[in-house]
Protein backbone atom coordinates (compact mmCIF):
# COMPACT_ATOMS: atom_id res chain seq x y z
CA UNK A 1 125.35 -66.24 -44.75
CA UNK A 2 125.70 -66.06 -40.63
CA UNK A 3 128.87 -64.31 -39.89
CA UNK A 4 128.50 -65.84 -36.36
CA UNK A 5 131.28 -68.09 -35.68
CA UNK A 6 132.29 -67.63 -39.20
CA UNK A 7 136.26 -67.28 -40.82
CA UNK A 8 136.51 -64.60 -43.21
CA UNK A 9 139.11 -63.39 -46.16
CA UNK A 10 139.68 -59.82 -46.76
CA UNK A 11 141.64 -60.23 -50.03
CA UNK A 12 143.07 -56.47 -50.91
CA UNK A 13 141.98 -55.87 -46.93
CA UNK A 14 144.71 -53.19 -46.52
CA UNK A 15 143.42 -50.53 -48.70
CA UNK A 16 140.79 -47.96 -48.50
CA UNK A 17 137.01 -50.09 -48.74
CA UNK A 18 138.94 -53.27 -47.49
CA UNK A 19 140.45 -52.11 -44.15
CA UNK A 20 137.20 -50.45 -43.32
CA UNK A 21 135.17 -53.39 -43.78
CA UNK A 22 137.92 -55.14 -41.58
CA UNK A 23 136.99 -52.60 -39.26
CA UNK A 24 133.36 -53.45 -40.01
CA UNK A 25 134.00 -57.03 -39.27
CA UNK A 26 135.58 -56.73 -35.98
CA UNK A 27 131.75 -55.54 -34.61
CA UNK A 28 130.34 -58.95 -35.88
CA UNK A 29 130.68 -61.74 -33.89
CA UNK A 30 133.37 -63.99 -35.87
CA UNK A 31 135.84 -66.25 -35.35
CA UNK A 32 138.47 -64.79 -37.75
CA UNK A 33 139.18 -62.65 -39.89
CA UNK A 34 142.60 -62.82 -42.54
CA UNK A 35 143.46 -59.84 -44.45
CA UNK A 36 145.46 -60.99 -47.92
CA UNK A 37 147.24 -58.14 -49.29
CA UNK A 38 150.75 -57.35 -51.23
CA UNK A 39 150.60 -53.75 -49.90
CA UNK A 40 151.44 -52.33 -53.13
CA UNK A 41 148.72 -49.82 -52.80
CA UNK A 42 147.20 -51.11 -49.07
CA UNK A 43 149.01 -49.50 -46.22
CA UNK A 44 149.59 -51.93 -43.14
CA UNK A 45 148.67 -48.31 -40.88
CA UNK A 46 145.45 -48.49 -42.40
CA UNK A 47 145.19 -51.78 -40.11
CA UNK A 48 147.05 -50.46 -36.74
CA UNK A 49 143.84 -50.51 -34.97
CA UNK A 50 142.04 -53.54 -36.46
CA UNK A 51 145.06 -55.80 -35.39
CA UNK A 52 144.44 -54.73 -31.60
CA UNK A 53 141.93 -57.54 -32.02
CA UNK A 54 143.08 -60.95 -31.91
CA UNK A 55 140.77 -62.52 -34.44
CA UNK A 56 142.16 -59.94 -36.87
CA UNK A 57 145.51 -62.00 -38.81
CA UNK A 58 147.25 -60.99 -41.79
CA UNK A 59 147.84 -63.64 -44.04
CA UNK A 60 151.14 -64.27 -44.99
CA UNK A 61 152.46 -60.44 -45.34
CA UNK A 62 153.10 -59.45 -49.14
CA UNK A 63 150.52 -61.83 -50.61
CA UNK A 64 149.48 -61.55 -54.53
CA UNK A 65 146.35 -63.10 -56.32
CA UNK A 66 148.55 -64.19 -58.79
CA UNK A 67 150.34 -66.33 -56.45
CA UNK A 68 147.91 -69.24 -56.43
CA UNK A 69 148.93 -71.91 -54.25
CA UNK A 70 149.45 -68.76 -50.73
CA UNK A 71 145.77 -67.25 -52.20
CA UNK A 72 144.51 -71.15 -51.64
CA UNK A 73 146.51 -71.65 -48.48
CA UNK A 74 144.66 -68.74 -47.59
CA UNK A 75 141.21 -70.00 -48.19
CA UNK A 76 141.69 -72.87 -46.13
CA UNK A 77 138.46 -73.03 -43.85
CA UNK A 78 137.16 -69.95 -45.13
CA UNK A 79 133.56 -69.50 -44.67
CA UNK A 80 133.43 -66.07 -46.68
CA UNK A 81 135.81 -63.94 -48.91
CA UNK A 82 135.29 -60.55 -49.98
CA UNK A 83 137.86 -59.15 -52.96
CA UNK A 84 138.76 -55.75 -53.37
CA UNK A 85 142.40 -56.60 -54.80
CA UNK A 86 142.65 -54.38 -58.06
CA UNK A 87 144.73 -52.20 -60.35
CA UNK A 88 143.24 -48.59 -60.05
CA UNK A 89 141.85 -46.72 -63.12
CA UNK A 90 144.75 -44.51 -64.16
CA UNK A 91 147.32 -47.52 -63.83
CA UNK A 92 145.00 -49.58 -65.71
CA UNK A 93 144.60 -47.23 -68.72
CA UNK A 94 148.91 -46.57 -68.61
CA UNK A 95 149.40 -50.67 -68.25
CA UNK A 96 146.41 -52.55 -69.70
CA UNK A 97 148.67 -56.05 -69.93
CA UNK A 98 149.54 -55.21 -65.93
CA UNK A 99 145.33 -54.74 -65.45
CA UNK A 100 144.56 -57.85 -67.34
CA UNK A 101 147.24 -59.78 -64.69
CA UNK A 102 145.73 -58.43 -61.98
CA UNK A 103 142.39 -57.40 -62.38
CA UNK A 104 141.08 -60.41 -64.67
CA UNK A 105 143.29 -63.35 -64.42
CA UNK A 106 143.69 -62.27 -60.53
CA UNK A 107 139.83 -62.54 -60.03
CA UNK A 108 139.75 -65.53 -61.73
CA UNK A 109 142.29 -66.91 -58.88
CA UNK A 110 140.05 -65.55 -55.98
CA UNK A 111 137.38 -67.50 -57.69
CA UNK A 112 138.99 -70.63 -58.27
CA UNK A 113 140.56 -70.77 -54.99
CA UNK A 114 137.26 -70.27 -53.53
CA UNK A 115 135.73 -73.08 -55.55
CA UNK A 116 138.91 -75.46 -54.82
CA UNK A 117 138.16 -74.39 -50.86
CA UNK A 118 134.31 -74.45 -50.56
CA UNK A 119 133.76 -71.25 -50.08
CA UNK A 120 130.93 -70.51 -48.80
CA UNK A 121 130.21 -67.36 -50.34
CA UNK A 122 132.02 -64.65 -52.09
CA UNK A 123 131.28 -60.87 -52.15
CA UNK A 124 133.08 -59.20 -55.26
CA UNK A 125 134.21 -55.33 -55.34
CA UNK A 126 133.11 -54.27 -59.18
CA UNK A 127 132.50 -50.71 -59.84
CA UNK A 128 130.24 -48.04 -61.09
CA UNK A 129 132.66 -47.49 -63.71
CA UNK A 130 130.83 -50.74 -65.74
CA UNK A 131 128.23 -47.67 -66.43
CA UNK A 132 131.01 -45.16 -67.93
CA UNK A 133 128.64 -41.69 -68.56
CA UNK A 134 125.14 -41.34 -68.33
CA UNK A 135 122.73 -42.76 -70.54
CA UNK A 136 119.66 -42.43 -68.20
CA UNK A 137 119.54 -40.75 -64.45
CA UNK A 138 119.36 -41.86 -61.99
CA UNK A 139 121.65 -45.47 -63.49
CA UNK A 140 120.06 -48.72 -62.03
CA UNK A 141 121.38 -52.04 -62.16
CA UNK A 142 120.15 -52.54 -65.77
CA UNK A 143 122.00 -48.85 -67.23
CA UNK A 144 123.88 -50.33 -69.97
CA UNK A 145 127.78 -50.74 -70.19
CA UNK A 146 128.61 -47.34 -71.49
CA UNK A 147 132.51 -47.81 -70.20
CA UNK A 148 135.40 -46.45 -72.13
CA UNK A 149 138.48 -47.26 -70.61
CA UNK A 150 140.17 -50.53 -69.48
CA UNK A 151 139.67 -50.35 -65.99
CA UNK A 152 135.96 -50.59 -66.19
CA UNK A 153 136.62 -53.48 -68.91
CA UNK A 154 138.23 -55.43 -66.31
CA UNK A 155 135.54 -55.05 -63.82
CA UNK A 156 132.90 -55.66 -66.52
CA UNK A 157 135.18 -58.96 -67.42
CA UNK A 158 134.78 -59.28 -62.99
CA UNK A 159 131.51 -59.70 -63.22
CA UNK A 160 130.68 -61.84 -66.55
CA UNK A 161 133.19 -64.51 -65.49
CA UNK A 162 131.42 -63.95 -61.87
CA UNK A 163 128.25 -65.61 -63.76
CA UNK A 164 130.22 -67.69 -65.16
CA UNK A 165 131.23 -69.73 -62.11
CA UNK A 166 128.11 -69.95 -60.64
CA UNK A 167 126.38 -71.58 -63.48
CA UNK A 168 129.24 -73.70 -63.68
CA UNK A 169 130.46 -74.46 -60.77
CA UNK A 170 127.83 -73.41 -58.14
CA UNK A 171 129.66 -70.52 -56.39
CA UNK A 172 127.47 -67.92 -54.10
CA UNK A 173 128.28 -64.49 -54.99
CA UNK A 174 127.46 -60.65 -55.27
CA UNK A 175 128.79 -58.27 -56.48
CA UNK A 176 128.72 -53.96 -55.39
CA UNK A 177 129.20 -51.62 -57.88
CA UNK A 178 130.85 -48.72 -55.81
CA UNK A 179 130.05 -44.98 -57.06
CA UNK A 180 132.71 -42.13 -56.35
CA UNK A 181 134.08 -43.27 -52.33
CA UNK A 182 135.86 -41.20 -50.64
CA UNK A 183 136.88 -40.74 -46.76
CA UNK A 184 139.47 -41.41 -44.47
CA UNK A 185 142.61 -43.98 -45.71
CA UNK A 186 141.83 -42.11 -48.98
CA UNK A 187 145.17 -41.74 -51.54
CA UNK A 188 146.11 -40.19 -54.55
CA UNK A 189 145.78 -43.28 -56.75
CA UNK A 190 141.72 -43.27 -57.60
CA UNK A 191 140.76 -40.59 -59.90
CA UNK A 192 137.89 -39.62 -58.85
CA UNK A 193 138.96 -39.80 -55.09
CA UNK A 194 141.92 -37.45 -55.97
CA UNK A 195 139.62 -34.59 -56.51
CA UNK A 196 138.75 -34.38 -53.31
CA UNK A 197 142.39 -34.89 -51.77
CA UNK A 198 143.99 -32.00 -54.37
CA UNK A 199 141.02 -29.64 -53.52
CA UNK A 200 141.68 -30.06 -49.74
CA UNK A 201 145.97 -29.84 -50.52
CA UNK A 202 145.18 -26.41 -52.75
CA UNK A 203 142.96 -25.28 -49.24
CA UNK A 204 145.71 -26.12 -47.02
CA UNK A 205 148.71 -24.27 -48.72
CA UNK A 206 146.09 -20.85 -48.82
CA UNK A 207 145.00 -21.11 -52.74
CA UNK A 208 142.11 -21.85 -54.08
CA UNK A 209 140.46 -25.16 -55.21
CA UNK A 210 140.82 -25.76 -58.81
CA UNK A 211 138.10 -27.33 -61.01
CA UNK A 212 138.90 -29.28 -63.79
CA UNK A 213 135.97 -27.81 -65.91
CA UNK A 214 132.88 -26.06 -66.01
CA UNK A 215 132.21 -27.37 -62.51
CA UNK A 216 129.20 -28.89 -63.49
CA UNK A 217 130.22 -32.58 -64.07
CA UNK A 218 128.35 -34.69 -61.05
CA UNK A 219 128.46 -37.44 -59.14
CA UNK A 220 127.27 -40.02 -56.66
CA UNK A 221 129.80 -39.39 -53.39
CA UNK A 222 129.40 -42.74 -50.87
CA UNK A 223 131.65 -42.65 -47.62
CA UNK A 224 133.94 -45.21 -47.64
CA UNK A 225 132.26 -46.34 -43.84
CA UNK A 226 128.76 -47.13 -45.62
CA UNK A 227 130.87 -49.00 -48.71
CA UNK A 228 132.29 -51.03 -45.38
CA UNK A 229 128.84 -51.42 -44.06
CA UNK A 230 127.19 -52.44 -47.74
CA UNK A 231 129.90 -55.07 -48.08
CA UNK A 232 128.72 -56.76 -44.66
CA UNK A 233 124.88 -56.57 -45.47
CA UNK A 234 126.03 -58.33 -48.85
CA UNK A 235 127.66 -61.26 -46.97
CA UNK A 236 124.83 -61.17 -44.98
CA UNK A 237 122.19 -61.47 -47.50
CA UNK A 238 120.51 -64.30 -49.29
CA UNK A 239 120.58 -63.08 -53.06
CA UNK A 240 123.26 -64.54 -55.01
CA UNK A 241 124.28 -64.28 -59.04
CA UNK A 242 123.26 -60.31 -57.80
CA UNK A 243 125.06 -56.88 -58.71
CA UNK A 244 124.35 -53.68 -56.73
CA UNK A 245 124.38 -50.01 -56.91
CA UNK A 246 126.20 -48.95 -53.26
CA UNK A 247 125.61 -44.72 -53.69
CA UNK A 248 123.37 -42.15 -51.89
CA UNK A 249 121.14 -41.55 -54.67
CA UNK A 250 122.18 -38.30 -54.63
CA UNK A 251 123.74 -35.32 -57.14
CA UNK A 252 126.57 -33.42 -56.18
CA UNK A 253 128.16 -31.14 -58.72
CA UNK A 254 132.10 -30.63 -58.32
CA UNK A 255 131.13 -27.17 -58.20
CA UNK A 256 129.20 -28.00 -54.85
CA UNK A 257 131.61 -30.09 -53.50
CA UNK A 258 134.58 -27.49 -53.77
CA UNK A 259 131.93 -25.36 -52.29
CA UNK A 260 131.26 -27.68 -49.50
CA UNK A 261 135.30 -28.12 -49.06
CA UNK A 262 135.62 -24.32 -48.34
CA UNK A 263 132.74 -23.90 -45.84
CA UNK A 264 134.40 -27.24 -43.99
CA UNK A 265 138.15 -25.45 -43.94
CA UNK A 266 136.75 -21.70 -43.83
CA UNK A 267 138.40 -20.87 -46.64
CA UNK A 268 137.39 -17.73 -48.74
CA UNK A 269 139.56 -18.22 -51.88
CA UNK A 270 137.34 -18.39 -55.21
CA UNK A 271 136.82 -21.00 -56.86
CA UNK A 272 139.53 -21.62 -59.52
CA UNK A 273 138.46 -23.12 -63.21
CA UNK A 274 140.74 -24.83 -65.17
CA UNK A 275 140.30 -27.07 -68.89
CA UNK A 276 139.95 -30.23 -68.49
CA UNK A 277 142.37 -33.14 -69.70
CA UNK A 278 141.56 -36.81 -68.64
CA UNK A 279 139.56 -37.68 -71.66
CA UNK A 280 138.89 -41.02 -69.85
CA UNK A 281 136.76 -39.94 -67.08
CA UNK A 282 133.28 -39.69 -66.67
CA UNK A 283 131.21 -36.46 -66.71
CA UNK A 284 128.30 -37.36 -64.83
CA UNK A 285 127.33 -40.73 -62.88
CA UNK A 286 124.62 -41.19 -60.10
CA UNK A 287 123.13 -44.22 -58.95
CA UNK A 288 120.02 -45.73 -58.15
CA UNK A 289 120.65 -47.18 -54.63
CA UNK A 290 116.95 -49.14 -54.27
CA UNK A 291 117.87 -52.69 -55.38
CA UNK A 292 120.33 -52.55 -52.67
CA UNK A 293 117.88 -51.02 -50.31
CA UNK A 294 115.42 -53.59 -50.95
CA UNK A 295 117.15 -57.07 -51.66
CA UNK A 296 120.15 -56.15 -49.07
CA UNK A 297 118.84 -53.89 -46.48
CA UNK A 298 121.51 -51.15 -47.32
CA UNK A 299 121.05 -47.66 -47.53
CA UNK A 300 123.92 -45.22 -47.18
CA UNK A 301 123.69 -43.24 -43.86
CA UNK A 302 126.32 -40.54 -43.95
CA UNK A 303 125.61 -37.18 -45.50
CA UNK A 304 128.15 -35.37 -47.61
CA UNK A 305 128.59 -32.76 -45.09
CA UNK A 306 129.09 -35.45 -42.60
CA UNK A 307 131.69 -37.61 -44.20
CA UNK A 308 133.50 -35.27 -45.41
CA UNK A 309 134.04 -33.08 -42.34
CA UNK A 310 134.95 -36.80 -40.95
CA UNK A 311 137.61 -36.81 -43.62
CA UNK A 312 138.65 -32.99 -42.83
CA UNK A 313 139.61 -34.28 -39.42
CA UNK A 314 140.66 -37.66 -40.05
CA UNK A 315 143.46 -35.59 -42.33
CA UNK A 316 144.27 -33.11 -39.52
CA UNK A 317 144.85 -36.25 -37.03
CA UNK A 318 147.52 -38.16 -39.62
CA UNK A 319 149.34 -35.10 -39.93
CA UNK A 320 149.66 -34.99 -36.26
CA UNK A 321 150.19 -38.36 -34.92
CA UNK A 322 153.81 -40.25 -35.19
CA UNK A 323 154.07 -42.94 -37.92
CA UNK A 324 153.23 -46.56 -36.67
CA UNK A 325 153.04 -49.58 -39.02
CA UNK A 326 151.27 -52.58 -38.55
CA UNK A 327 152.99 -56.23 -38.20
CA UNK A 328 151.83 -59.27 -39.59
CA UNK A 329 150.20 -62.03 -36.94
């Protein structure tokens, strides 16, 4: 699809992939672009620059995809929609019912409402978590569903009734399964993301990072700007009825990436080990980023070492600038 001239919905646009693909947008040459969030877990500072630009409007401040008739409203001469609205993993495996509301019957609003609306095209935020561990390395597109725990379920639901509507009703989609993102706008709330943020906290007060483990569970790390980017060469793209890997391709070990951590900050503290508890996690999970390569023209760009020395300072600036919140256009 052209994004020249085009309107564009970010639904969940105030959180961590969403406002960067806002940010993302804003290089494109569009007409608009709404952002559709409740701000439950989206922070309207995640947005304080993108609304500096005038084709940047949030939709109707404290919106829900459960609340059909604003999400429609919202739609209304919508070219394209990307959703990243969803219950986390941790608050999905404490409130399955409250992940079923939100994760399933929510997508199945964004969908309908984009049917209802003529949508032109929809790009849908799934997740590597569809894989759960291992079977083969690196996982492709085809890696059967291994998951274990409800989030994944939801997404796996995501994408079946994704199928669904495009046999049935015609609708242009894709969807990007996301491997472990991280970087700045990052919170507490993503389990996998939360590694990184406790390691850097346990840095910062002088201790040492702490391992949940033997250290060597791994994983594909993805910068939260090339998730941004991957989104935009999906919209872009002609494929449709299409999931994709968005990853690096490459293997870090948490051992590694605590090591990583302490060259970044200079810190000399060993390494701390400690047993591990989340029975619901993953162990080991790397992608196979070519069908993405190939069919959208993404490849990730931004080295560990990179992104997360981007992070390291992106942290040291939020501790030091004043508070600001964004207000709704």
């Amino acid at each position: 699809m052209k994004l020249e001239g085009s309107t564009l919905l970010v639904v969940g646009g105030a959180g961590l992939i969403g406002s960067h693909t806002v940010d993302q947008l804003i290089r494109e040459n569009t007409r608009e672009i709404r952002v559709y969030d409740n701000f439950v877990r989206g922070r309207a500072e995640n947005l304080r620059g993108a609304l500096t630009d005038p084709r940047v409007k949030i939709w109707d401040a404290g919106g829900d995809i459960l609340q059909t008739d604003i999400l429609e409203s919202a739609m209304d001469g919508v070219d394209g929609v990307f959703h990243f609205a969803a219950l986390w993993l941790l608050q999905c495996h404490e409130f399955p019912r409250s992940a079923f509301d939100v994760n399933i019957r929510g997508t199945f609003n964004v969908m309908e409402a984009c049917v209802k609306q003529g949508v032109k095209r929809l790009v849908y935020s799934s997740s590597a978590s569809v894989y759960g561990d291992a079977v083969k390395e690196p996982m492709d597109e085809g890696h059967p569903f291994n998951n274990k725990n409800f989030y994944g379920a939801t997404k796996i639901a995501g994408e079946a009734m994704l199928r669904a509507f495009h046999h049935r009703y015609g609708l242009d989609y894709v969807g990007l399964r996301y491997m472990n993102v991280y970087g700045p706008r990052q919170d507490y709330q993503g389990a996998d993301i939360a590694v990184i943020l406790k390691m850097r906290d346990a840095i910062d007060r002088g201790e040492a990072p702490t391992i949940l483990g033997d250290g060597s569970e791994a994983f594909d790390f993805v910068a939260v700007e090339d998730c941004a980017r991957a989104n935009v060469c999906a919209m872009k793209a002609t494929t449709t009825d299409r999931f994709y890997n968005v990853g690096t391709g490459k293997r870090t070990s948490l051992k590694e990436l605590a090591e990583l951590l302490q060259e970044l900050t200079a810190s000399d503290k060993p390494i701390r080990y400690a047993p591990r508890s989340q029975a619901t996690l993953v162990r080991n999970r790397i992608g196979d980023p070519r069908r993405a390569a190939q069919e959208l023209g993404f490849a990730a760009e931004i080295s560990l070492h990179e992104g997360l020395g981007r992070l390291v300072r992106a942290r040291l600036r939020r501790v030091a600038e004043p508070k600001q919140t964004a207000t709704a256009a």
